[in-house]
Protein backbone atom coordinates (compact mmCIF):
# COMPACT_ATOMS: atom_id res chain seq x y z
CA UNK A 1 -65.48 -53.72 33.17
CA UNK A 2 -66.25 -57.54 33.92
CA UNK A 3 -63.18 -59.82 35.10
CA UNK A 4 -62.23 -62.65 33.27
CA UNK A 5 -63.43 -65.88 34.91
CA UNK A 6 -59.21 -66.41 36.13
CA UNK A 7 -58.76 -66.42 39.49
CA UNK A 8 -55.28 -64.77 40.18
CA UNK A 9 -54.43 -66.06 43.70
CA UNK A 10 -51.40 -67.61 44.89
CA UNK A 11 -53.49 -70.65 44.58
CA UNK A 12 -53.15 -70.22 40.78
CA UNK A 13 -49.15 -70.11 41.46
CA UNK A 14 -49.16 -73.10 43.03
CA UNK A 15 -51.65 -75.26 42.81
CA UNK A 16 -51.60 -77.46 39.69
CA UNK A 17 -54.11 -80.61 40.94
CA UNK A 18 -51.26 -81.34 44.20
CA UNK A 19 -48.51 -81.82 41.67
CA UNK A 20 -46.23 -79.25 43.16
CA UNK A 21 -42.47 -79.77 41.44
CA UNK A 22 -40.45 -82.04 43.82
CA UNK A 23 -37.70 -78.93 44.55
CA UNK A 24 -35.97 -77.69 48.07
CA UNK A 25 -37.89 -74.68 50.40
CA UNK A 26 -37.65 -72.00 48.12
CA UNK A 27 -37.63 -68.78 49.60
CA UNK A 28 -37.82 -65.28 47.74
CA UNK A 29 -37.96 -62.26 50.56
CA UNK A 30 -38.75 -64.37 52.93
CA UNK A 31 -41.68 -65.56 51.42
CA UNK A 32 -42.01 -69.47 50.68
CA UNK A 33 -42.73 -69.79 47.19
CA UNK A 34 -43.55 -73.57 45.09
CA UNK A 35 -43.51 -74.02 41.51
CA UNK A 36 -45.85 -76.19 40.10
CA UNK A 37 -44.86 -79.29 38.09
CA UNK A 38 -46.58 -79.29 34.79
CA UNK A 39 -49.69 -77.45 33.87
CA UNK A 40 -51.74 -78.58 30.87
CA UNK A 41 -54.23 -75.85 30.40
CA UNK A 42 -54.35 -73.91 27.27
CA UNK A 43 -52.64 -70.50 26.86
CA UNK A 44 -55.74 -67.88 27.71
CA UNK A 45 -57.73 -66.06 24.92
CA UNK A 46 -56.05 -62.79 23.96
CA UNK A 47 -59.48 -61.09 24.78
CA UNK A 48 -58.69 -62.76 28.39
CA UNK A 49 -55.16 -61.94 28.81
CA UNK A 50 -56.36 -58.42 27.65
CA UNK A 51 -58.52 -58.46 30.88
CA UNK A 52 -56.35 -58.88 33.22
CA UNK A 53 -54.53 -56.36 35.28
CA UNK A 54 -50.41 -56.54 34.95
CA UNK A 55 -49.68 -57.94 38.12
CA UNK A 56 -52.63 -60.73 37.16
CA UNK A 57 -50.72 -61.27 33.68
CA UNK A 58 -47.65 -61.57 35.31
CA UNK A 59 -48.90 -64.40 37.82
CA UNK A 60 -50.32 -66.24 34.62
CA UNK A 61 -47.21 -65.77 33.00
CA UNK A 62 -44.96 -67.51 35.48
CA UNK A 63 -47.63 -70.12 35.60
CA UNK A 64 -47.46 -71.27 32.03
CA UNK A 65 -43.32 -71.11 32.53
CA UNK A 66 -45.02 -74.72 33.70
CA UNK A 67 -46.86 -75.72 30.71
CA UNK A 68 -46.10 -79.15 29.02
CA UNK A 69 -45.26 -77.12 25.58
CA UNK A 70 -42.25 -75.44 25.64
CA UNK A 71 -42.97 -72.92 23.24
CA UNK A 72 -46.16 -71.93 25.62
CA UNK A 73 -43.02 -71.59 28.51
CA UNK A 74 -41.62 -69.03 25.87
CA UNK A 75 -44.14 -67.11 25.47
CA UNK A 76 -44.79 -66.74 29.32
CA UNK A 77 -40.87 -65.62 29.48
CA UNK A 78 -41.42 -62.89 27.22
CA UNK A 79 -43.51 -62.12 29.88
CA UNK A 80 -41.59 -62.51 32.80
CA UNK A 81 -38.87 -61.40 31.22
CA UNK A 82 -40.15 -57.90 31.05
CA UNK A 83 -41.30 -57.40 35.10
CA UNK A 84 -38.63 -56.42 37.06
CA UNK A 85 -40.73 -58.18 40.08
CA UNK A 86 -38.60 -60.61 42.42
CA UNK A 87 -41.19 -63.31 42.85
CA UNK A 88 -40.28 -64.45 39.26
CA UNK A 89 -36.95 -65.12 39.70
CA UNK A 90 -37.45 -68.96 40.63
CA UNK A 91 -39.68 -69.65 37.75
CA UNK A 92 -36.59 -68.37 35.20
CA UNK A 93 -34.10 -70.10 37.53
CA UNK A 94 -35.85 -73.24 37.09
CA UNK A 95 -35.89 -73.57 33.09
CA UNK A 96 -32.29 -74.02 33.26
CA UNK A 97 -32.47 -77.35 34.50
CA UNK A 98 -35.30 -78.24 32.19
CA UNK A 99 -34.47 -79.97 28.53
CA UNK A 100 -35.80 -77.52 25.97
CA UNK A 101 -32.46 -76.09 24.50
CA UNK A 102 -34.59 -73.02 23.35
CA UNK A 103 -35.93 -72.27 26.13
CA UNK A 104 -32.43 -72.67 27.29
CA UNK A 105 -31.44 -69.73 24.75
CA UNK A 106 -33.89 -67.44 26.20
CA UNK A 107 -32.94 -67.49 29.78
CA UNK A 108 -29.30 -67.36 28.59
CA UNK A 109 -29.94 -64.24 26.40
CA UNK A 110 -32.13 -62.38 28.92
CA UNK A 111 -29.24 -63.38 31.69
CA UNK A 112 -26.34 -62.16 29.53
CA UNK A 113 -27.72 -59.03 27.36
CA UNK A 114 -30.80 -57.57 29.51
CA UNK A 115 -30.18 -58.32 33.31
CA UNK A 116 -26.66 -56.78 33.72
CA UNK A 117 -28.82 -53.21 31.95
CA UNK A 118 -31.25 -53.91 35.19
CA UNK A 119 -29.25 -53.22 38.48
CA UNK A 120 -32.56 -53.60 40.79
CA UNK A 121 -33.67 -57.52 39.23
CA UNK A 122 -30.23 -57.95 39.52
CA UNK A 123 -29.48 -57.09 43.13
CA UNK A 124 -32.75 -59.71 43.66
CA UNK A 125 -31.47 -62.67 41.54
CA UNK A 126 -27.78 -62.01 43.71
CA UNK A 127 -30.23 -62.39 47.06
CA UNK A 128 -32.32 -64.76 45.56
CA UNK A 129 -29.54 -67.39 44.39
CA UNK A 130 -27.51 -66.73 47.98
CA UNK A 131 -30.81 -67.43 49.83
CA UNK A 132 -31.40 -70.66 47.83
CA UNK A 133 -28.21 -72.46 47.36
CA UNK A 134 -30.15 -76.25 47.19
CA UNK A 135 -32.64 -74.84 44.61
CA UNK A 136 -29.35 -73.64 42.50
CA UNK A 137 -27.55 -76.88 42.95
CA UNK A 138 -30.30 -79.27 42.01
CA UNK A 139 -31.25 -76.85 39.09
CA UNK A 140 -27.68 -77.36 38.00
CA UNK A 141 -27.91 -81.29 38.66
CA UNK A 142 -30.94 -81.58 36.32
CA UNK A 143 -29.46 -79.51 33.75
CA UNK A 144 -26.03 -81.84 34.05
CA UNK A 145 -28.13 -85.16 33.40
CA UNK A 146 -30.44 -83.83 30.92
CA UNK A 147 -26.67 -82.47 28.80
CA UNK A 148 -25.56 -85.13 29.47
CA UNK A 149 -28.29 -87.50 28.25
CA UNK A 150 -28.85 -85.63 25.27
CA UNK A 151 -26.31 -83.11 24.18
CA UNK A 152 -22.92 -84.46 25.38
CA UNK A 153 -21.79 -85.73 22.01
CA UNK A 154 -23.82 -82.84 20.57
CA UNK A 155 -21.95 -79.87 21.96
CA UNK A 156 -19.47 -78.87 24.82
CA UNK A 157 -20.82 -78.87 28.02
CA UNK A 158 -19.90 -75.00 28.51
CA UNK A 159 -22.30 -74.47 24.96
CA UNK A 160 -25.36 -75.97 26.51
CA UNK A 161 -27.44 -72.96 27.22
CA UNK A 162 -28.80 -74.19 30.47
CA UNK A 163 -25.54 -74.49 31.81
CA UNK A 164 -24.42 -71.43 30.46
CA UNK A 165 -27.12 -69.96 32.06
CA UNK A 166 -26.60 -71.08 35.23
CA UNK A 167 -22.64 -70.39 35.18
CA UNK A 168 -23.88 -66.69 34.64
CA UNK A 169 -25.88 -66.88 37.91
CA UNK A 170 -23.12 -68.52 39.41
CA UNK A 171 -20.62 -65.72 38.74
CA UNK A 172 -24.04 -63.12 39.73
CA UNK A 173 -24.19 -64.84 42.82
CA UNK A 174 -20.07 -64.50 43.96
């Protein structure tokens, strides 16, 4: 079988034209990971995606967590979602202190209903968020100005799903 024309390096993690996101050393098993800022390609072909290996899928997946649209991000966190892999975790972290209150939803839903059923991803988001305290507190900065920006007169600050979110990977991480 031919491979798609996708190259699935770490390259394709991190390189999105030198616009890496503007975030702390991130670290995930001692590996130094970067997120890219915003990506603007287009979601691959299904006849593409179909292609691709799982592991490849799953690198294209956290990927387009980047995209400009954020119902592209949700679609690559159904994704994500599903891999029990580590080297995700700072991709999902990351959405919570992004402005998309669906998005928001998703992360909150997968923290509170599926990752407490997943005692392995959870023992890694536990390392993960003790290893990266800076990463966690300027994740919950961002999500604080973009509440309250946009939401404080909206909803509680403890309804925002962002921040929900990340008081669940507070109490994970304690």
């Amino acid at each position: 079988m031919d491979r798609p024309e996708i190259s699935t390096s770490t390259c394709l993690v991190q390189d999105t034209n030198w616009h890496v996101a503007d975030y702390p050393e991130i670290y995930v098993e001692g590996e130094l990971v970067q997120i890219p800022y915003r990506i603007h390609y287009s979601w691959p072909q299904e006849h593409v995606m179909s292609r691709l290996a799982p592991d490849e899928q799953l690198v294209l997946a956290c990927w387009m967590t980047r995209h400009h649209d954020g119902r592209a991000r949700q679609k690559a966190l159904s994704l994500v979602f599903a891999s029990d892999v580590s080297w995700t975790i700072p991709f999902v972290v990351q959405l919570c202190g992004e402005y998309v209150i669906e998005v928001g939803e998703d992360v909150y839903d997968f923290l509170n209903r599926d990752l407490p059923h997943r005692p392995g991803l959870q023992e890694a988001y536990k390392k993960f968020l003790v290893e990266n305290p800076e990463f966690l507190s300027l994740t919950e900065q961002r999500a604080m100005s973009y509440w309250l920006d946009d939401y404080q007169t909206k909803m509680p600050q403890g309804d925002y799903p962002q921040l929900a979110a990340l008081r669940l990977l507070e109490h994970l991480s304690s």
